[in-house]
N, C-alpha and C. Protein backbone atom coordinates (compact mmCIF):
# COMPACT_ATOMS: atom_id res chain seq x y z
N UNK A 1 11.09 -10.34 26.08
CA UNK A 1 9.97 -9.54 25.61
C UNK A 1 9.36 -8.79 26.79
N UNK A 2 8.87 -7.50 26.58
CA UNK A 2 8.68 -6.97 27.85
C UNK A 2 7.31 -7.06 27.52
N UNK A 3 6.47 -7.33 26.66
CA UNK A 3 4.98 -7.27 26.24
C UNK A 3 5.10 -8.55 26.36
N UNK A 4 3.72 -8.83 27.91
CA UNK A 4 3.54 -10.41 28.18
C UNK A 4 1.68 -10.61 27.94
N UNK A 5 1.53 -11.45 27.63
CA UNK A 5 0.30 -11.95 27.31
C UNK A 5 -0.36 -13.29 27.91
N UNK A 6 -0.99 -13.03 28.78
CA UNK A 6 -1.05 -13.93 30.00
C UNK A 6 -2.50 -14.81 29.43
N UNK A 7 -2.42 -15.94 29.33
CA UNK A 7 -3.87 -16.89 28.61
C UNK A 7 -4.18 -17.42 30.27
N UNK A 8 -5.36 -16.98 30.74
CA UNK A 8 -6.23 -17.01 31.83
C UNK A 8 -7.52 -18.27 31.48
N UNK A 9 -7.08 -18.38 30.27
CA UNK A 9 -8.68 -19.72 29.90
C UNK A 9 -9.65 -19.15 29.57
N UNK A 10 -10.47 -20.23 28.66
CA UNK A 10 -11.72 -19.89 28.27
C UNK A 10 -11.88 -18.70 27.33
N UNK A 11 -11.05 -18.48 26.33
CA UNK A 11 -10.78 -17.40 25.50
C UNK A 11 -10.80 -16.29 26.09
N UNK A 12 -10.00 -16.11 27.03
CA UNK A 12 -9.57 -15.44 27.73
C UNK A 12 -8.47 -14.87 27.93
N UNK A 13 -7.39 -13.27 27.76
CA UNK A 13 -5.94 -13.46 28.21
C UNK A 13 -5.51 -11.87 28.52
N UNK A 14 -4.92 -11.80 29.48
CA UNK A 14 -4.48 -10.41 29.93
C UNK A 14 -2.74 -9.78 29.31
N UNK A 15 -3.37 -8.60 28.98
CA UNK A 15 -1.83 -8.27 28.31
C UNK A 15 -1.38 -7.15 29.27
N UNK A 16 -0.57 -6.75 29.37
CA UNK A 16 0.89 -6.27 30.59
C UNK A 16 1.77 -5.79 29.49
N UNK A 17 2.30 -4.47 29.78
CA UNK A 17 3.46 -3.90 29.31
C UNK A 17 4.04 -2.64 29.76
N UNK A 18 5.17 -1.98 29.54
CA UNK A 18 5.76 -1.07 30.91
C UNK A 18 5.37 0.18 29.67
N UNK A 19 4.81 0.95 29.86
CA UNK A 19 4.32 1.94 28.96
C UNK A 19 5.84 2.85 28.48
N UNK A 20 6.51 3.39 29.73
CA UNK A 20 7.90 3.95 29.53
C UNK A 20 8.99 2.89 28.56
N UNK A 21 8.91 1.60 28.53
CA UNK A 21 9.99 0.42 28.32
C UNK A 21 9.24 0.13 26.37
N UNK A 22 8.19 -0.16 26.75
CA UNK A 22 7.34 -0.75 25.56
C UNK A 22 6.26 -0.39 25.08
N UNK A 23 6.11 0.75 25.24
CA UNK A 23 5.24 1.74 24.25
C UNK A 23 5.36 3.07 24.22
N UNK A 24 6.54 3.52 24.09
CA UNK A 24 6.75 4.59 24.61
C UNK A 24 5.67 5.70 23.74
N UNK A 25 5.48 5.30 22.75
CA UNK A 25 4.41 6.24 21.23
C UNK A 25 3.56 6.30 21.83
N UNK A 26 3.06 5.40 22.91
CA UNK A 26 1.64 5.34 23.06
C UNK A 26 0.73 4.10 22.48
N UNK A 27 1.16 3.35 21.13
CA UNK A 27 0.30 2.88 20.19
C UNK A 27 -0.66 1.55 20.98
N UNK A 28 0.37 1.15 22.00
CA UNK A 28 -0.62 -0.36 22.27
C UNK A 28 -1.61 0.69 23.17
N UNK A 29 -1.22 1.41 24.17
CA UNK A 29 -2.29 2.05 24.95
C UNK A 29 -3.54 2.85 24.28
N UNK A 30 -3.29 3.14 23.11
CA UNK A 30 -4.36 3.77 21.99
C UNK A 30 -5.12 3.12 21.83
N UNK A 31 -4.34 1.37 20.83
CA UNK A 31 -4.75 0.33 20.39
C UNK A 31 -6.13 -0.10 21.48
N UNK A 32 -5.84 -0.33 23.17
CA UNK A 32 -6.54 -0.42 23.79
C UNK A 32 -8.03 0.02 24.03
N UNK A 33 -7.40 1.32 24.66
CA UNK A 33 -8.41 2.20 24.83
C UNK A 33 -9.35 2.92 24.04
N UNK A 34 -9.31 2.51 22.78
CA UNK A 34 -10.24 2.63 21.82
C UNK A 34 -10.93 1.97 21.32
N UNK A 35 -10.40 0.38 21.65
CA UNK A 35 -11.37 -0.58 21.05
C UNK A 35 -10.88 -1.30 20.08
N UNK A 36 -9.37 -0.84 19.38
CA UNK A 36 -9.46 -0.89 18.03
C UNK A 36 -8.35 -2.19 18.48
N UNK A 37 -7.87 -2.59 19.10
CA UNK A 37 -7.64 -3.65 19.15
C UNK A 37 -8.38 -4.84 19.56
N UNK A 38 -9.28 -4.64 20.03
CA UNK A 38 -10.60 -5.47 19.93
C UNK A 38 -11.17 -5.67 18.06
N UNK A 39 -10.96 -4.94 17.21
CA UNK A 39 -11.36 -4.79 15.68
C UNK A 39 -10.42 -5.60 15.15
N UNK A 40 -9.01 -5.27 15.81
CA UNK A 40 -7.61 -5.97 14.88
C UNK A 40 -7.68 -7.35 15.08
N UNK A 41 -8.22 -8.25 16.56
CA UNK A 41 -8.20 -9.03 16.87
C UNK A 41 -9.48 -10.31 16.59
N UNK A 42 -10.37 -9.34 16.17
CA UNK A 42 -11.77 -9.96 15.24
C UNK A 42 -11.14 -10.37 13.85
N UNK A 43 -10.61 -9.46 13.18
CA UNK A 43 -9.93 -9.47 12.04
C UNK A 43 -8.90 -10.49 11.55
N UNK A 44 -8.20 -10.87 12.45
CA UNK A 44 -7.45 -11.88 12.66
C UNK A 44 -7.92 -13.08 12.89
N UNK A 45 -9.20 -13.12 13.90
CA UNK A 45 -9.96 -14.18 13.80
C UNK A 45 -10.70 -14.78 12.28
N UNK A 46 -10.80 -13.98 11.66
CA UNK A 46 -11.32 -14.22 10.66
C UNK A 46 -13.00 -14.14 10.25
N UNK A 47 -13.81 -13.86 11.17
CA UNK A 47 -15.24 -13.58 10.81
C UNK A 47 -15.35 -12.31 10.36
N UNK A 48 -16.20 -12.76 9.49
CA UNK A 48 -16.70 -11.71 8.26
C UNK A 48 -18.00 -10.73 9.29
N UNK A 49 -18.16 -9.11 8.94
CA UNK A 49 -18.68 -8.55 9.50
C UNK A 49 -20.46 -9.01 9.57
N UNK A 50 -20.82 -9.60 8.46
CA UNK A 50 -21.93 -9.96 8.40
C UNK A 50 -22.75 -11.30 9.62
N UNK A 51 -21.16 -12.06 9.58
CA UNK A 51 -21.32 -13.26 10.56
C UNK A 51 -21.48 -12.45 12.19
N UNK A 52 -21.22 -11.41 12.55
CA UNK A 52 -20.92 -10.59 13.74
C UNK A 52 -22.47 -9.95 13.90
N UNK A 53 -23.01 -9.83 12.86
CA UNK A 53 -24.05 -8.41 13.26
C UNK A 53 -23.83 -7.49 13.24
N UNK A 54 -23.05 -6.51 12.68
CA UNK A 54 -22.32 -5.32 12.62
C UNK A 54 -23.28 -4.03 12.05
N UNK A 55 -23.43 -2.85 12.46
CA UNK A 55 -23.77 -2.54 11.33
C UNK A 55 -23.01 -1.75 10.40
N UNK A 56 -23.66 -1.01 9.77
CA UNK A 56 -22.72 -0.30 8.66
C UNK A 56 -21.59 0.53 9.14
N UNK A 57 -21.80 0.93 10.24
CA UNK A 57 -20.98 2.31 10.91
C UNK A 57 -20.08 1.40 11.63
N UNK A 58 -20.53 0.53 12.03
CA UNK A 58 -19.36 -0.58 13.18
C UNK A 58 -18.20 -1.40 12.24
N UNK A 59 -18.87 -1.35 10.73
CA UNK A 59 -17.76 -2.39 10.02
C UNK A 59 -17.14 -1.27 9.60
N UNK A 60 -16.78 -0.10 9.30
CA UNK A 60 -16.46 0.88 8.88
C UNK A 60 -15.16 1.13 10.23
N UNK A 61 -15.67 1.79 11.08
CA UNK A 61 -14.82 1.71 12.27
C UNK A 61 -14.04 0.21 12.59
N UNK A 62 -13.95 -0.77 12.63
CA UNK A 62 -13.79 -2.05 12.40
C UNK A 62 -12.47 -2.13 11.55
N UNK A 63 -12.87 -1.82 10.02
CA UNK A 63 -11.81 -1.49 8.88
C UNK A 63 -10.34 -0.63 8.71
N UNK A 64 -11.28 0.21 9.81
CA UNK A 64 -10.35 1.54 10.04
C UNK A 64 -9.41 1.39 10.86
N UNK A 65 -9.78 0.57 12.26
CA UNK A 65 -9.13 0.13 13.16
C UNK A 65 -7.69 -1.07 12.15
N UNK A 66 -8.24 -1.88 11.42
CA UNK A 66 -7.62 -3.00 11.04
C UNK A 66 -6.17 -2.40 10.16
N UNK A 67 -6.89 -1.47 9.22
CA UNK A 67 -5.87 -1.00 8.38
C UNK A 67 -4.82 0.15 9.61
N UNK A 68 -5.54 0.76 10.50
CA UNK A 68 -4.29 1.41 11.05
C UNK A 68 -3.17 0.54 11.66
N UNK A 69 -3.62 -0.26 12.51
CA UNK A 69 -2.97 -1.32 13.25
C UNK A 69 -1.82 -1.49 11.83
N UNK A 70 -1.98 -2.14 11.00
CA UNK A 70 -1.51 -3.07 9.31
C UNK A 70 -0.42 -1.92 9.16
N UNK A 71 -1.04 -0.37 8.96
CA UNK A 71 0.27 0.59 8.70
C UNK A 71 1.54 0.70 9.36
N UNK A 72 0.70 0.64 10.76
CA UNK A 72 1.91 0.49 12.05
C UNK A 72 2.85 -0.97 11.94
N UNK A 73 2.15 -1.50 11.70
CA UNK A 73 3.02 -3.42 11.56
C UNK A 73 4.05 -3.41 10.39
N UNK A 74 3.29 -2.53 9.21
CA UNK A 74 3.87 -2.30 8.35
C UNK A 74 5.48 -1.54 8.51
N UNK A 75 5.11 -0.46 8.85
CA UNK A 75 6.37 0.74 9.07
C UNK A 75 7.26 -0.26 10.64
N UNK A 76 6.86 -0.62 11.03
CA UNK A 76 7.48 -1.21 12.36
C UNK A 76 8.40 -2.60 11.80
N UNK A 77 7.48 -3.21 10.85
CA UNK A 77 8.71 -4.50 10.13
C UNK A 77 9.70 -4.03 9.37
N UNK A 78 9.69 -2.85 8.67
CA UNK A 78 10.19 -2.01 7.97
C UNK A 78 11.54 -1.75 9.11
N UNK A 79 11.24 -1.00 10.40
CA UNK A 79 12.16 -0.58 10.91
C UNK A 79 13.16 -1.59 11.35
N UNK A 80 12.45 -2.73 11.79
CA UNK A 80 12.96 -4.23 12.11
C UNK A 80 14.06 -4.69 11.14
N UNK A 81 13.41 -4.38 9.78
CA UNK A 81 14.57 -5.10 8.58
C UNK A 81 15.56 -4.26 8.95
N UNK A 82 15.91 -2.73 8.87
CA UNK A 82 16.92 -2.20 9.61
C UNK A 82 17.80 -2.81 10.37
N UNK A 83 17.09 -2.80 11.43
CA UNK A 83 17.69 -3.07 12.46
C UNK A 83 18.55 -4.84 12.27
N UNK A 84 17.55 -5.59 11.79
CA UNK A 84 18.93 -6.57 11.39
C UNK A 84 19.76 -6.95 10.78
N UNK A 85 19.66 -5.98 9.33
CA UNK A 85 20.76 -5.94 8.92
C UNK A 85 21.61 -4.90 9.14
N UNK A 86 21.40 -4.19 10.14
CA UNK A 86 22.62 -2.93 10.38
C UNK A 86 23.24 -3.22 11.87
N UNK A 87 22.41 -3.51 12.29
CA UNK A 87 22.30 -3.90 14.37
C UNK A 87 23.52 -5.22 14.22
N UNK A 88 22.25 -6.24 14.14
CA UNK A 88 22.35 -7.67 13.76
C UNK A 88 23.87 -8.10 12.86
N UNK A 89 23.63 -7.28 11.91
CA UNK A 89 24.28 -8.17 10.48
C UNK A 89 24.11 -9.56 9.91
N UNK A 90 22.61 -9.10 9.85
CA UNK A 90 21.69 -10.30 9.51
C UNK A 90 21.89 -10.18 7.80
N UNK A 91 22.24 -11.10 6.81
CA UNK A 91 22.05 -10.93 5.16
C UNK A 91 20.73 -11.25 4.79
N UNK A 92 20.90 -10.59 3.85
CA UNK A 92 19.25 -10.53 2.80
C UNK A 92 18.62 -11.79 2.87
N UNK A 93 19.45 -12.71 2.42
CA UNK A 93 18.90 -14.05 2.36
C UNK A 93 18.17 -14.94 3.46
N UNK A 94 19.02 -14.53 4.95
CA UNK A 94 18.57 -15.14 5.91
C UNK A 94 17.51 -14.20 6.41
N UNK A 95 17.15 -12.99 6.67
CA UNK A 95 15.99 -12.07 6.64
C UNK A 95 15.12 -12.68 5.46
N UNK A 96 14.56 -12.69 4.55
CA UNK A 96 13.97 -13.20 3.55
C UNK A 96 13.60 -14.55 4.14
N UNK A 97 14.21 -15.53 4.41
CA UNK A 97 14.41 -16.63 4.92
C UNK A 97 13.14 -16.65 6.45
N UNK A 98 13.64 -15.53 7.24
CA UNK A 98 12.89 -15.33 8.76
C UNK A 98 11.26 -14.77 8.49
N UNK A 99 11.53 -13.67 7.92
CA UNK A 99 9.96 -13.01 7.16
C UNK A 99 9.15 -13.08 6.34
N UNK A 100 9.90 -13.54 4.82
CA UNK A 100 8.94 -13.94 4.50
C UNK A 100 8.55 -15.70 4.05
N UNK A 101 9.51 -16.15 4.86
CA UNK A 101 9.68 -17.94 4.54
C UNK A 101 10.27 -18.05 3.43
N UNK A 102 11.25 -17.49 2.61
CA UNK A 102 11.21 -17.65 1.40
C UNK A 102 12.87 -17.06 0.99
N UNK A 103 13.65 -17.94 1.24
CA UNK A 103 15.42 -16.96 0.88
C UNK A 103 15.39 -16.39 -0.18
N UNK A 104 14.47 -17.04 -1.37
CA UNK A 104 14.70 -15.94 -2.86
C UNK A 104 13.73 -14.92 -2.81
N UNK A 105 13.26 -14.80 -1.70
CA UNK A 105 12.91 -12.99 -1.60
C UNK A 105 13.70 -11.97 -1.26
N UNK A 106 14.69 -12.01 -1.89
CA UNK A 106 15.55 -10.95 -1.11
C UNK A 106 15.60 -9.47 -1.58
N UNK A 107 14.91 -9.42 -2.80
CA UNK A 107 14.67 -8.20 -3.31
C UNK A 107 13.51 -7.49 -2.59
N UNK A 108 12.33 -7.98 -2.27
CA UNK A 108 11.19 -7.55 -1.81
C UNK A 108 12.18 -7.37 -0.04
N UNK A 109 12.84 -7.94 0.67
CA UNK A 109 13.67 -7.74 1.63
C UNK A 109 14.35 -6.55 1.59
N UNK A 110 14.99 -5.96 0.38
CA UNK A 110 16.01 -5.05 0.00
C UNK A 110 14.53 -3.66 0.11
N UNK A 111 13.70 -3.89 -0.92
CA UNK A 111 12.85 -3.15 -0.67
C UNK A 111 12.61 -2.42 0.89
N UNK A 112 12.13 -3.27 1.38
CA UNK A 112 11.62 -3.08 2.51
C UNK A 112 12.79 -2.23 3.81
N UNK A 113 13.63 -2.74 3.82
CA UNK A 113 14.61 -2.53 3.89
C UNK A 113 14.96 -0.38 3.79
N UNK A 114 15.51 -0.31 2.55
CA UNK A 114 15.14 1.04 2.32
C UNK A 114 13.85 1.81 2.90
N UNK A 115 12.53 1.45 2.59
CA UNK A 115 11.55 1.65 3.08
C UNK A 115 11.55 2.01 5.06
N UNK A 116 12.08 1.26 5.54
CA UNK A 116 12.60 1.44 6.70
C UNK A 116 13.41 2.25 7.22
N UNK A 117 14.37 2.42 5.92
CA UNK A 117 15.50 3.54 5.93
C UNK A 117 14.80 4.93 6.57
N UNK A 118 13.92 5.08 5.41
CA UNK A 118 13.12 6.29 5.01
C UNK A 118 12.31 7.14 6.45
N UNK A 119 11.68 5.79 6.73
CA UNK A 119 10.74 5.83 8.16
C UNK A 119 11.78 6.75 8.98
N UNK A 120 13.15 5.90 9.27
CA UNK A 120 14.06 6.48 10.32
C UNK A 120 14.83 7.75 10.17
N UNK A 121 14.61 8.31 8.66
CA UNK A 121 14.87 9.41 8.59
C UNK A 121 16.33 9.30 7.80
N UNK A 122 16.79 8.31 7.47
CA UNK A 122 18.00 8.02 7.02
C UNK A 122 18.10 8.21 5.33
N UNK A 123 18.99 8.72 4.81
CA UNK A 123 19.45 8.28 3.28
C UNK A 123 19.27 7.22 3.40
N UNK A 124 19.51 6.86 1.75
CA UNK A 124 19.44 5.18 1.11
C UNK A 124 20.72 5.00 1.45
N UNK A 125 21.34 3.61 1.49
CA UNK A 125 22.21 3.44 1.32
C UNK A 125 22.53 3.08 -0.30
């Protein structure tokens, strides 16, 4: 992994990555420098905006941050299913199996799958 995440203590942890190697889009350096990974990472924690003190304009920005991050994770697992069953020659079942815990998902896999296609610019198969 070239994205390292260094735990320094005390809820504390420094992240490192080669911008040319592992971000080439830009997205984690965006993610950063805007804050909005500070939003994605509240979000994940799980406190509700009310428990924070937020106000109206901060949970809004907050939301916005969360769902962009979610699109990108989205279209990026998407490209992933690709990649292991075309790269890899990973089968439906064992993908299904890795993502969503579950081998009889393999249709929602197949889905996704295509969906990924699409992203990369590719016909269906």
């Amino acid at each position: 992994m070239g994205v390292t995440v260094t735990k320094t203590g005390g809820g504390r942890a420094e992240i490192t990555w080669d911008p040319q190697t592992d971000d080439p889009q830009g997205h984690i350096a965006k993610l950063v420098e805007t804050d909005r990974l500070a939003h994605v990472l509240e979000a994940v924690g799980g406190t509700g905006f009310q428990e924070r003190g937020v106000t109206e304009v901060q949970a809004l920005a907050a939301a916005y941050s969360t769902s962009e991050a979610a699109r990108l994770l989205d279209r990026r697992s998407a490209t992933q299913t690709v990649e292991l069953h075309d790269q890899y020659k990973v089968g439906w079942k064992r993908i299904a199996e890795a993502v969503r815990g579950d081998a009889t998902a393999q249709s929602s896999i197949r889905r996704k799958y295509e969906q990924g296609l699409r992203y990369l610019g590719r016909p269906d198969s």
